[in-house]
C-alpha atoms as a PDB file:
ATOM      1  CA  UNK A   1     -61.820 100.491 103.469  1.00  0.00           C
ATOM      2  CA  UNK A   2     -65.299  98.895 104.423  1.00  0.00           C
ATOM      3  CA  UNK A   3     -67.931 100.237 101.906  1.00  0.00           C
ATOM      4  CA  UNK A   4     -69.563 103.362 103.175  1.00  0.00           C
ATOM      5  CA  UNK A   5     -66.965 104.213 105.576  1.00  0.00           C
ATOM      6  CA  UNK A   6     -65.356 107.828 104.350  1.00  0.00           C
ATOM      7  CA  UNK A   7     -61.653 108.700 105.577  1.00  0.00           C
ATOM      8  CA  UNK A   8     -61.625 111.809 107.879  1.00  0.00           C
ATOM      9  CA  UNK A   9     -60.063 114.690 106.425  1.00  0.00           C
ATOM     10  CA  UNK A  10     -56.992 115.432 107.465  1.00  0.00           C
ATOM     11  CA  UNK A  11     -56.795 117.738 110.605  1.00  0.00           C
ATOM     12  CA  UNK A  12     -54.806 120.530 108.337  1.00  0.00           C
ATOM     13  CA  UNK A  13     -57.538 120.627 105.552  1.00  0.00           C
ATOM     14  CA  UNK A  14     -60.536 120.537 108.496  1.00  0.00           C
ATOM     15  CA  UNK A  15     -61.336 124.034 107.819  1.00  0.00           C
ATOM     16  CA  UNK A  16     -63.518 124.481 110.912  1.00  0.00           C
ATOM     17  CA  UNK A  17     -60.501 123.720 113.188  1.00  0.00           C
ATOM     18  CA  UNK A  18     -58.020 125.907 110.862  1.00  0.00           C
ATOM     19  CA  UNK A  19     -60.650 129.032 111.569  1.00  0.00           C
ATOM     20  CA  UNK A  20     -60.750 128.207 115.519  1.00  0.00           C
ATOM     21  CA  UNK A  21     -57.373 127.693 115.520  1.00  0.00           C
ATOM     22  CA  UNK A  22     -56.124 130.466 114.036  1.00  0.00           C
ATOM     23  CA  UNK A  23     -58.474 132.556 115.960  1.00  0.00           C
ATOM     24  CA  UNK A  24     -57.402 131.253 119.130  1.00  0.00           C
ATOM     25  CA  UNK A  25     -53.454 132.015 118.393  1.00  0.00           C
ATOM     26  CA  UNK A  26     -55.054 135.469 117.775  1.00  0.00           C
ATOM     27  CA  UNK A  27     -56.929 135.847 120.750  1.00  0.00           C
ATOM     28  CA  UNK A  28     -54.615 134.255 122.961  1.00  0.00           C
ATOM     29  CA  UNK A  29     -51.473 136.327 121.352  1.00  0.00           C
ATOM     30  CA  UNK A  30     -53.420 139.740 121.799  1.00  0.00           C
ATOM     31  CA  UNK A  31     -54.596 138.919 125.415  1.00  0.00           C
ATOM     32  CA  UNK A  32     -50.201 137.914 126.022  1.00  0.00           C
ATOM     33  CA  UNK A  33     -49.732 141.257 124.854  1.00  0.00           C
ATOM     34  CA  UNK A  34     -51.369 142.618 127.350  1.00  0.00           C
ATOM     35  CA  UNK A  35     -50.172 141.062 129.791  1.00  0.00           C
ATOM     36  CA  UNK A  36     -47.080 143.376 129.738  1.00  0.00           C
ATOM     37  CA  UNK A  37     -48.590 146.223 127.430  1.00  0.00           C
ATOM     38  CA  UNK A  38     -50.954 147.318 130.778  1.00  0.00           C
ATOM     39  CA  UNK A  39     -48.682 147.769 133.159  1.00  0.00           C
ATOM     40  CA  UNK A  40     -46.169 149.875 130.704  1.00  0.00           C
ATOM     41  CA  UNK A  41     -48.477 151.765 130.182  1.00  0.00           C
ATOM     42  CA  UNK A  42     -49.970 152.464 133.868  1.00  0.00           C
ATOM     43  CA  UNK A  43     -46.281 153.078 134.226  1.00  0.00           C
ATOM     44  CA  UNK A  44     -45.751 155.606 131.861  1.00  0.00           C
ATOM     45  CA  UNK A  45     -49.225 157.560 132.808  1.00  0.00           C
ATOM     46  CA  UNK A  46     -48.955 157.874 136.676  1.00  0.00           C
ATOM     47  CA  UNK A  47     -45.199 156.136 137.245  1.00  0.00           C
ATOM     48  CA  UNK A  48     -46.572 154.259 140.047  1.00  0.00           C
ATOM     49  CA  UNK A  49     -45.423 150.849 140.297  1.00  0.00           C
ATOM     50  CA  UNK A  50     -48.215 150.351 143.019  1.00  0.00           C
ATOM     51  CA  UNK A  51     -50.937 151.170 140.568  1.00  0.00           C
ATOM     52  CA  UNK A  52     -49.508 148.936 137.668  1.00  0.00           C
ATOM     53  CA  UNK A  53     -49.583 146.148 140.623  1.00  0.00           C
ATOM     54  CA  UNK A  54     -53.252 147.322 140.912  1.00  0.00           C
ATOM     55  CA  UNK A  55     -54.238 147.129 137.630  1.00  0.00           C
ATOM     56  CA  UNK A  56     -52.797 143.280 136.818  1.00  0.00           C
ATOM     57  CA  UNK A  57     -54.202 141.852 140.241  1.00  0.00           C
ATOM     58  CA  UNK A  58     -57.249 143.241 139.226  1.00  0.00           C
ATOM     59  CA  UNK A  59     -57.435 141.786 136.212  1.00  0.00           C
ATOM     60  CA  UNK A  60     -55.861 138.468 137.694  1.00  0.00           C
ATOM     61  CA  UNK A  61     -58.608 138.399 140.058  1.00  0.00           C
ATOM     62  CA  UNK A  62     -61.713 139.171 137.841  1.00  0.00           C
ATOM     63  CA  UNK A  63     -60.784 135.654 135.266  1.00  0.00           C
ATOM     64  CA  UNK A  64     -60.016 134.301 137.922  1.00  0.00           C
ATOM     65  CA  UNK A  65     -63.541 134.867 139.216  1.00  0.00           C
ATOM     66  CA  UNK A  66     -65.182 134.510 136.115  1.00  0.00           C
ATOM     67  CA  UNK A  67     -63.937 131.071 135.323  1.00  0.00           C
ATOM     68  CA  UNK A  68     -66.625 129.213 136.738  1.00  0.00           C
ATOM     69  CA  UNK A  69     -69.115 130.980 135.484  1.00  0.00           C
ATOM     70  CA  UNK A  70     -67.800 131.150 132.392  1.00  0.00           C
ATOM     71  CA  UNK A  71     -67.404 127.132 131.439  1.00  0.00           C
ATOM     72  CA  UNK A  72     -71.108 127.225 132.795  1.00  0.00           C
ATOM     73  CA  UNK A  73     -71.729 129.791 130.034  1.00  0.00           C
ATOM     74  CA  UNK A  74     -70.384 127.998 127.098  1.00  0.00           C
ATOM     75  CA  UNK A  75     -72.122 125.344 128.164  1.00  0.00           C
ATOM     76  CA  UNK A  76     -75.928 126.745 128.013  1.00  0.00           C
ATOM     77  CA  UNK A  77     -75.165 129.646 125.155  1.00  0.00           C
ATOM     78  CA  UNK A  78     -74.040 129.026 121.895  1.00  0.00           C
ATOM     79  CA  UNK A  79     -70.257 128.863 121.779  1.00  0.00           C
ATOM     80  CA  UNK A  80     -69.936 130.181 118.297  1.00  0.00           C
ATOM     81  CA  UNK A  81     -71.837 133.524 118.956  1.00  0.00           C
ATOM     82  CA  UNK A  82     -70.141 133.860 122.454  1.00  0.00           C
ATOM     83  CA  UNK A  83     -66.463 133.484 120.876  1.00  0.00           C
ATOM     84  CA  UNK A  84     -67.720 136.187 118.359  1.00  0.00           C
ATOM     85  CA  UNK A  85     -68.810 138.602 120.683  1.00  0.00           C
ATOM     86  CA  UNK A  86     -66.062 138.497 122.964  1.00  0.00           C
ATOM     87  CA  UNK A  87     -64.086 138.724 119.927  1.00  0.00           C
ATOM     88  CA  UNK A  88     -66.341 142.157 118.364  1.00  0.00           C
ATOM     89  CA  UNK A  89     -66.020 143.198 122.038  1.00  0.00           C
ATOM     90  CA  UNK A  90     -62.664 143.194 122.528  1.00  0.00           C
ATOM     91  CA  UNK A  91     -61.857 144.809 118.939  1.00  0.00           C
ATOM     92  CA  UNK A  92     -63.830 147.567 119.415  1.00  0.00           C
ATOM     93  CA  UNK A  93     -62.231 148.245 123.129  1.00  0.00           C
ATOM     94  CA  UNK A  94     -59.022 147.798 122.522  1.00  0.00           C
ATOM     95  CA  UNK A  95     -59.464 150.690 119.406  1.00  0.00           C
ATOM     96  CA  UNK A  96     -61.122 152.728 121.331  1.00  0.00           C
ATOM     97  CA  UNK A  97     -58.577 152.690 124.011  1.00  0.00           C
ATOM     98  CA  UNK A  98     -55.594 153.000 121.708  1.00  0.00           C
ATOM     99  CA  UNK A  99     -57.428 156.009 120.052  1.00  0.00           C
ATOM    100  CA  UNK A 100     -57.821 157.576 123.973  1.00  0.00           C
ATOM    101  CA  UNK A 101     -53.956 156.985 124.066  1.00  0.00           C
ATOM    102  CA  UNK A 102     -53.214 158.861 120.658  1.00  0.00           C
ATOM    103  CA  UNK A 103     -55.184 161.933 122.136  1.00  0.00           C
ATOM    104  CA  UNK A 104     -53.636 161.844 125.530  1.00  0.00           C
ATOM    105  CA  UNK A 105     -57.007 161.440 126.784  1.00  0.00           C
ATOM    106  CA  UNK A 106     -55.977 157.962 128.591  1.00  0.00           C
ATOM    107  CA  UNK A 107     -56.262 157.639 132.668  1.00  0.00           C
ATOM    108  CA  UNK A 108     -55.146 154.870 134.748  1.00  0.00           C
ATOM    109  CA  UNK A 109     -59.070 154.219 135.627  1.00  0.00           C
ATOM    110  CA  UNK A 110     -59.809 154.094 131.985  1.00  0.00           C
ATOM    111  CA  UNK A 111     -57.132 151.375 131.337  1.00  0.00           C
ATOM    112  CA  UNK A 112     -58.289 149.331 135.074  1.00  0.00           C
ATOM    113  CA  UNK A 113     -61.805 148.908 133.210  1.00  0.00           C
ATOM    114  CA  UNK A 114     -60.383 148.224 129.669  1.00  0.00           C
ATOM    115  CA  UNK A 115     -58.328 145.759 131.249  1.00  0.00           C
ATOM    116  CA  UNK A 116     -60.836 144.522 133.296  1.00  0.00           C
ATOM    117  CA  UNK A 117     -63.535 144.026 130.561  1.00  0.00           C
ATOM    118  CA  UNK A 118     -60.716 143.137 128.009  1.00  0.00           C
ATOM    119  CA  UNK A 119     -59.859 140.065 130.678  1.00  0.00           C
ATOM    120  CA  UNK A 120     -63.004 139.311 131.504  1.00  0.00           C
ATOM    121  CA  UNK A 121     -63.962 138.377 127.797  1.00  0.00           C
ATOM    122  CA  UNK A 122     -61.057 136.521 126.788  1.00  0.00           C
ATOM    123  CA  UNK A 123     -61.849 134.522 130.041  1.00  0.00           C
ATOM    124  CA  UNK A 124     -65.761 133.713 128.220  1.00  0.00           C
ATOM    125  CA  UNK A 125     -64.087 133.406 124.859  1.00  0.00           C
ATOM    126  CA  UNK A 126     -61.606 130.608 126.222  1.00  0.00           C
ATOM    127  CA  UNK A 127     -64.036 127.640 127.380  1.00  0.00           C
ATOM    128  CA  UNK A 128     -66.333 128.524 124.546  1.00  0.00           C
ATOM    129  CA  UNK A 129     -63.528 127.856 122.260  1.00  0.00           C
ATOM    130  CA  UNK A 130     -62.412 124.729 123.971  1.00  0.00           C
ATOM    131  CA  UNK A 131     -65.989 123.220 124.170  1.00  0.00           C
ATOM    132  CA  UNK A 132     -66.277 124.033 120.446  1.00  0.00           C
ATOM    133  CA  UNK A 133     -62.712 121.870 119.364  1.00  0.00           C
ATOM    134  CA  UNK A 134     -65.179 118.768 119.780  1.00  0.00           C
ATOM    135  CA  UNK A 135     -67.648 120.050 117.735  1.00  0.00           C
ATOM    136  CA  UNK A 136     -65.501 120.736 115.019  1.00  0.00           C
ATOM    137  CA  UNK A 137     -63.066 117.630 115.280  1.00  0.00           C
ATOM    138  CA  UNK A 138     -63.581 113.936 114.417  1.00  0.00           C
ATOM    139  CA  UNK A 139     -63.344 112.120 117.668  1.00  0.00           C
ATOM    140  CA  UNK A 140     -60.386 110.409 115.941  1.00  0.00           C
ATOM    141  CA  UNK A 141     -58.500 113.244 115.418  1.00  0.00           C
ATOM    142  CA  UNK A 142     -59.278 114.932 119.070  1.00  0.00           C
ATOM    143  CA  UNK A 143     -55.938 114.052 120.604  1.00  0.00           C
ATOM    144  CA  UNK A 144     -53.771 115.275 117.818  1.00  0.00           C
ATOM    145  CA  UNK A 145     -56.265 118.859 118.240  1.00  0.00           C
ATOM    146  CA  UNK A 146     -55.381 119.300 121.502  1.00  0.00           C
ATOM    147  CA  UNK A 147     -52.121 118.613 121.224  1.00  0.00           C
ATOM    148  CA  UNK A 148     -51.976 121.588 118.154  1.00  0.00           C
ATOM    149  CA  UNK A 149     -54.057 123.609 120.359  1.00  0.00           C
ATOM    150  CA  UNK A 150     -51.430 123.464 123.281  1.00  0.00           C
ATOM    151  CA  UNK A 151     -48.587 124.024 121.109  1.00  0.00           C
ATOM    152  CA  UNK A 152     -50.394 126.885 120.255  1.00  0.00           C
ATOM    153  CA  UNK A 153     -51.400 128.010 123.665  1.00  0.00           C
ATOM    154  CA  UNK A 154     -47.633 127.976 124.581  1.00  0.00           C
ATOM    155  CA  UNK A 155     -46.636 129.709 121.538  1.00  0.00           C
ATOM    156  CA  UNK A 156     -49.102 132.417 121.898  1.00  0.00           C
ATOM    157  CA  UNK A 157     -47.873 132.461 126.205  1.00  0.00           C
ATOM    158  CA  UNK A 158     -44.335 132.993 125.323  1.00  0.00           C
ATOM    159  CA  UNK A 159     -44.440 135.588 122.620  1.00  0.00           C
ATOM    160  CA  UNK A 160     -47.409 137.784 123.584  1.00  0.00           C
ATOM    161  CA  UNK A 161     -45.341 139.612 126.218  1.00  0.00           C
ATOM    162  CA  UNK A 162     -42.133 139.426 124.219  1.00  0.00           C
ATOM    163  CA  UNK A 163     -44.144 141.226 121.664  1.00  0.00           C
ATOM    164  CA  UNK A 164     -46.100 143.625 123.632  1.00  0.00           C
ATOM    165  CA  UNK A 165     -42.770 144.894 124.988  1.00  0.00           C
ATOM    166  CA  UNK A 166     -41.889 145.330 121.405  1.00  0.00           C
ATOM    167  CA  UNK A 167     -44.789 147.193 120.160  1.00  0.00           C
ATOM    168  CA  UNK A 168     -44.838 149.172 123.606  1.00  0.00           C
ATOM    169  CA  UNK A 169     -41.609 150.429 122.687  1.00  0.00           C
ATOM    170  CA  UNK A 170     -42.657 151.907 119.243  1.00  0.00           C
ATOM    171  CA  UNK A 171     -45.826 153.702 120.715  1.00  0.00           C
ATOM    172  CA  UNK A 172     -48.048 153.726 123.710  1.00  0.00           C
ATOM    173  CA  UNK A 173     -50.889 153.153 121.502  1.00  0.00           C
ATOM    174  CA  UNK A 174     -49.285 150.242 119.062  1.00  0.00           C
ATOM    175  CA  UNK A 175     -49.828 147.367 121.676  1.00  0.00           C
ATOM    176  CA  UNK A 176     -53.245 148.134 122.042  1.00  0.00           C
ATOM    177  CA  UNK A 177     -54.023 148.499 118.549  1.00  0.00           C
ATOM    178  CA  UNK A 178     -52.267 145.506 117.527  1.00  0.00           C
ATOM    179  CA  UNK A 179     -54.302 143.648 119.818  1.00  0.00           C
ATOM    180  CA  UNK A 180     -57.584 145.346 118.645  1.00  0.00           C
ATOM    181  CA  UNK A 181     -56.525 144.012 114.992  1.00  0.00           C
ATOM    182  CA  UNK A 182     -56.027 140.658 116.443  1.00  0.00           C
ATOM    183  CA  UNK A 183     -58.956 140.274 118.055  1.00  0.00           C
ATOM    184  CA  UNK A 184     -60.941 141.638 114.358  1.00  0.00           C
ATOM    185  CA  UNK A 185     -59.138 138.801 112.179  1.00  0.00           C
ATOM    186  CA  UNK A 186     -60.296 136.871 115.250  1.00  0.00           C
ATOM    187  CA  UNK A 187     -63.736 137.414 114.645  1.00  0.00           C
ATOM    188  CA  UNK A 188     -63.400 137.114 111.003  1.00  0.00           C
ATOM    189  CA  UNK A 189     -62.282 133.661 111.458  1.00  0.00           C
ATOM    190  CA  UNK A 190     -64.117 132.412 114.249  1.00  0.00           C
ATOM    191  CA  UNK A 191     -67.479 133.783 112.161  1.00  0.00           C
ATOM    192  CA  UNK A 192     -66.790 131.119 109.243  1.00  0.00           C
ATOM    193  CA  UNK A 193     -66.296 128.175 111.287  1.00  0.00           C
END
């Protein structure tokens, strides 16, 4: 090696991308969940099939709106802090709304703006998070990131539901809660990158 040239650290021992990545599997494995755990449960509350339609267009159509915006926004704000408050955001929702559940105290409006807001953040958190990987990651080591970042992206896309179904099916409220947990170790590790 030429003198004063230092070897990167391998990607696995980079703990800055360890903390985002884990963090992401976290976020993006809670938000799967819900992909399945919201309708269930608009299901079991008013067992209209129209309304759980409602409720995931809804959401569908608010990230999808707030996609533009929201790569703007990690652009001019600093991506650290945003991922973090999604992240607190999302926590504390997501508790609050499994709590509502516990006491029966849940309506299909309540979940439509839990979902909404819920959605909404993990649409921020996302291009904050991937504007961040470069930040964090030796440009020499960028393509093997994403390609650990995808894997993880598909991971997190094919279980999420799988397991929401799961913890659906031992509680209304377990989904939910699960994801509010997720979302907490998120913050936890996204906070000592």
């Amino acid at each position: 090696a030429a003198v004063g040239v230092t070897a990167a650290v391998p990607l696995r021992h980079n703990s800055g991308f360890r903390m985002l990545w884990i963090g992401q599997l976290l976020s993006d494995t809670g938000t799967d969940i819900g992909m399945l755990a919201y309708p269930l449960l608009i299901l079991a509350l008013t067992h209209s099939v129209v309304l759980a339609g409602v409720v995931g267009t809804a959401r569908a159509i608010t990230q999808l709106c707030l996609q533009l915006p929201a790569g703007a926004l990690s652009d001019r704000f600093d991506r650290r802090l945003t991922m973090i408050i999604c992240d607190a955001m999302r926590a504390v929702l997501l508790a609050l709304l499994g709590a509502l559940i516990m006491l029966h105290l849940a309506s299909w409006p309540v979940v439509l703006v839990v979902s909404l807001i819920e959605g909404g953040a993990g649409t921020i958190f996302d291009p904050a998070a991937t504007a961040a990987l470069p930040q964090i990651v030796p440009d020499g080591q960028l393509e093997q990131a994403w390609a650990a970042t995808e894997a993880r992206t598909y991971g997190a896309s094919l279980a999420g539901p799988a397991l929401g179904g799961v913890l659906f099916g031992l509680g209304r409220a377990v989904p939910f809660l699960a994801d509010a947990i997720s979302y907490g170790v998120s913050f936890g590790t996204v906070a000592r990158i």
